[in-house]
C-alpha atoms as a PDB file:
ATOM      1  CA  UNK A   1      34.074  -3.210 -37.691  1.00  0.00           C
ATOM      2  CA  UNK A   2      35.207  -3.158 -34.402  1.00  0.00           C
ATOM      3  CA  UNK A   3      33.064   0.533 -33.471  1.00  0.00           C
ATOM      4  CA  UNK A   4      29.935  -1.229 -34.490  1.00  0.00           C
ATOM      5  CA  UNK A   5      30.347  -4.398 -32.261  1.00  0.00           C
ATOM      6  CA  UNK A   6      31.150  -1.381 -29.004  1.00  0.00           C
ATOM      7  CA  UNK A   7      27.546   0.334 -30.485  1.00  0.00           C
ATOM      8  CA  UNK A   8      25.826  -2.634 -30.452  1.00  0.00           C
ATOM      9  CA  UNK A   9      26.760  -3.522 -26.588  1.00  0.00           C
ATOM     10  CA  UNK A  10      25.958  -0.547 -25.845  1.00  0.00           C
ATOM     11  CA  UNK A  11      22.634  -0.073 -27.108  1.00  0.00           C
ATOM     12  CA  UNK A  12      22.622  -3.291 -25.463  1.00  0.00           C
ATOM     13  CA  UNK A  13      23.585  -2.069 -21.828  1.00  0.00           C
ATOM     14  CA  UNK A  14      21.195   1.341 -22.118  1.00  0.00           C
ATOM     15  CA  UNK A  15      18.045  -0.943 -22.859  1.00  0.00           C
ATOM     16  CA  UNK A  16      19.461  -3.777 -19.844  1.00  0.00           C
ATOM     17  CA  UNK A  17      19.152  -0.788 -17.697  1.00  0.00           C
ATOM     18  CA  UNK A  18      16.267   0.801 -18.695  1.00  0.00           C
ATOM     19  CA  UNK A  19      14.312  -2.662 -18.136  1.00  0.00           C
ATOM     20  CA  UNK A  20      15.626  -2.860 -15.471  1.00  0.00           C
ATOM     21  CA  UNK A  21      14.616   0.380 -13.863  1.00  0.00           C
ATOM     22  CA  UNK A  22      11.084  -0.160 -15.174  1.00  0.00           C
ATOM     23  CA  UNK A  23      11.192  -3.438 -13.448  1.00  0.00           C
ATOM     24  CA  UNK A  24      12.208  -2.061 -10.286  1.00  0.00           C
ATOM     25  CA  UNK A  25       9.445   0.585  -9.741  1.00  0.00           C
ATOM     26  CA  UNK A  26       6.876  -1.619 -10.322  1.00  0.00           C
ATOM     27  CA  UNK A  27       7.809  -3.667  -8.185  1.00  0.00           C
ATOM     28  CA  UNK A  28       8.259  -0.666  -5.906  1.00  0.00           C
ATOM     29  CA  UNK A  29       4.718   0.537  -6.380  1.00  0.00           C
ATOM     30  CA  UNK A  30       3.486  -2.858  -5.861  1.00  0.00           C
ATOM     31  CA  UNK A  31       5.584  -3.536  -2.915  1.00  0.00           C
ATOM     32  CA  UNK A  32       4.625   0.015  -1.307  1.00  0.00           C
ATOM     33  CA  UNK A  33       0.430  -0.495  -1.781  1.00  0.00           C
ATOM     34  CA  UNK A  34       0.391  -3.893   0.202  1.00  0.00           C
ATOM     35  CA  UNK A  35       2.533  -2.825   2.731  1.00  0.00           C
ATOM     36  CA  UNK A  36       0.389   0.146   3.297  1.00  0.00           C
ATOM     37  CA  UNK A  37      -2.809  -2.041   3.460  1.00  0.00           C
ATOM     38  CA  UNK A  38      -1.165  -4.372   5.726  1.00  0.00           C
ATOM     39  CA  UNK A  39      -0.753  -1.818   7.969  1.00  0.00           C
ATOM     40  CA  UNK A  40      -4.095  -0.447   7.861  1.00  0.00           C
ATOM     41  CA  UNK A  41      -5.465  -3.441   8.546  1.00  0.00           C
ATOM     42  CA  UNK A  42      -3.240  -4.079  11.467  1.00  0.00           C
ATOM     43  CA  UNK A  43      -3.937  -0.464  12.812  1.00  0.00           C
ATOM     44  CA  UNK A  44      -7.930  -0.909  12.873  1.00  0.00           C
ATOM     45  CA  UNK A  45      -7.614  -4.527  13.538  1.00  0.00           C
ATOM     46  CA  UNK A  46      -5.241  -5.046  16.528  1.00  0.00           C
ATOM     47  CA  UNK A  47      -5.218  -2.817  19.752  1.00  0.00           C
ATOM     48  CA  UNK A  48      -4.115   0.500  19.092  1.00  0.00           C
ATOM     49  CA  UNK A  49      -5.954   3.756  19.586  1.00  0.00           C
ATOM     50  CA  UNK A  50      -8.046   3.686  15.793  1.00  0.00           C
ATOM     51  CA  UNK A  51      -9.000   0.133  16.377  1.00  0.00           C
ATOM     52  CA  UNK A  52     -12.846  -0.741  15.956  1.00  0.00           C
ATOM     53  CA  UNK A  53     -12.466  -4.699  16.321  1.00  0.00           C
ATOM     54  CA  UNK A  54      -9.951  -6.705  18.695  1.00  0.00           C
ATOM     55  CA  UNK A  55      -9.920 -10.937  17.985  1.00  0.00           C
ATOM     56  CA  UNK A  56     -12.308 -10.317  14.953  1.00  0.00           C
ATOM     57  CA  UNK A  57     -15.037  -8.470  17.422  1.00  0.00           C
ATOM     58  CA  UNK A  58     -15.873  -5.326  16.030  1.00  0.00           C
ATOM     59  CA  UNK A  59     -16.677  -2.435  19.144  1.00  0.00           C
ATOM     60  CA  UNK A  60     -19.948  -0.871  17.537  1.00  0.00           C
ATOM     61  CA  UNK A  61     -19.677   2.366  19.885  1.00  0.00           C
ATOM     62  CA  UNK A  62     -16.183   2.703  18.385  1.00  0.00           C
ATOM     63  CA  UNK A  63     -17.131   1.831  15.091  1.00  0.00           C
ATOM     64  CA  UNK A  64     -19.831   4.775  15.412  1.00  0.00           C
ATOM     65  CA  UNK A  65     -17.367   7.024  16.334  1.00  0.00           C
ATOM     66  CA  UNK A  66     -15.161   6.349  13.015  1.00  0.00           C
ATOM     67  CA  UNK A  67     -18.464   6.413  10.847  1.00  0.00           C
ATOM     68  CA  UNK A  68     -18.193   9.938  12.533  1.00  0.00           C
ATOM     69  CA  UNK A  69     -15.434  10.910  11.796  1.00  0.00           C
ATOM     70  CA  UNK A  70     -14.374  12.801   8.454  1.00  0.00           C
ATOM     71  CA  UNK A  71     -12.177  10.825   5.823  1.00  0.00           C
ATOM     72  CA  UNK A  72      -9.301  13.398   5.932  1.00  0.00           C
ATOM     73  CA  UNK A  73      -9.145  12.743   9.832  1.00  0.00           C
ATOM     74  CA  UNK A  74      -9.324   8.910   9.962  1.00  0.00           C
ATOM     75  CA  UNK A  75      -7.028   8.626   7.047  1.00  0.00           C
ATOM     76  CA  UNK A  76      -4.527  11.197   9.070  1.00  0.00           C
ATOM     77  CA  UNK A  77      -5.113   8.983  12.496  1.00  0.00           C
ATOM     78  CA  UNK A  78      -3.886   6.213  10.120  1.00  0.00           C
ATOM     79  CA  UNK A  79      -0.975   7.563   8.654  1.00  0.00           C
ATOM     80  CA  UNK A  80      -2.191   6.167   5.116  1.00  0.00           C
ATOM     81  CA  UNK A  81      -0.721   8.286   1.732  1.00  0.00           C
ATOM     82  CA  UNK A  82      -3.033   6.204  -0.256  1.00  0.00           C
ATOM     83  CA  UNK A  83      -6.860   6.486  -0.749  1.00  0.00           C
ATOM     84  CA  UNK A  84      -8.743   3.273   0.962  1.00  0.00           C
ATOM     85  CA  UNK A  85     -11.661   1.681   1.521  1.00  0.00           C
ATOM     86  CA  UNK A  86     -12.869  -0.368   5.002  1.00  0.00           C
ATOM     87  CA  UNK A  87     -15.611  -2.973   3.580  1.00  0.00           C
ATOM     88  CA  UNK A  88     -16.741  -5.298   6.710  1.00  0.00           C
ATOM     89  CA  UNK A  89     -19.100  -8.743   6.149  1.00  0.00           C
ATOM     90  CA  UNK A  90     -20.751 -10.160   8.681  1.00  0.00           C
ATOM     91  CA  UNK A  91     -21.072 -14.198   8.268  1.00  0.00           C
ATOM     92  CA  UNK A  92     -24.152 -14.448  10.020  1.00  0.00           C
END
C-alpha cells in the first residue's frame, strides 16, 4: 500500500505544477499587454520625440505627420511588439 500513497502525491505534485505554470503565463501575458500599452500611451502622450499631445493638447501639425506616416514605421518609432490602436475623443 505504501507505492500507491507515493503515486498518488505524485500525481498530486505534477498537476500542482502544471497549474501552476498555466497560472503563471497568464498572468505573464496579461502583465506584458498593459505594460506595453502603458507605455504607448506615455510615449505619444508625454514629451518625447513621437508625441502628438503634451498636458492633454493634441499638436494637429504633429498629429498630421503620424496620420502620415505608415503603421510599420510608427509602430517601430514606438518600440511596440504588439498590434495597437490610437482612438482620440474630443469632449467638445
Amino acid at each position: 500500500m505504501p507505492k500507491l500513497n507515493f503515486k498518488i502525491d505524485e500525481i498530486m505534485l505534477v498537476l500542482i505544477a502544471a497549474v501552476i505554470a498555466m497560472i503563471a503565463v497568464i498572468y505573464d501575458k496579461t502583465g506584458a499587454n498593459e505594460t506595453e500599452a502603458e507605455k504607448i500611451t506615455e510615449m505619444i502622450l508625454d514629451d518625447h520625440t513621437i508625441s502628438f499631445a503634451n498636458d492633454g493638447i493634441v499638436d494637429e501639425n504633429k498629429l498630421i505627420e503620424i496620420q502620415n506616416m505608415a503603421y510599420d514605421d510608427f509602430k517601430k518609432s514606438l518600440k511596440a511588439k504588439n498590434d495597437f490602436c490610437i482612438y482620440i475623443e474630443d469632449d467638445g
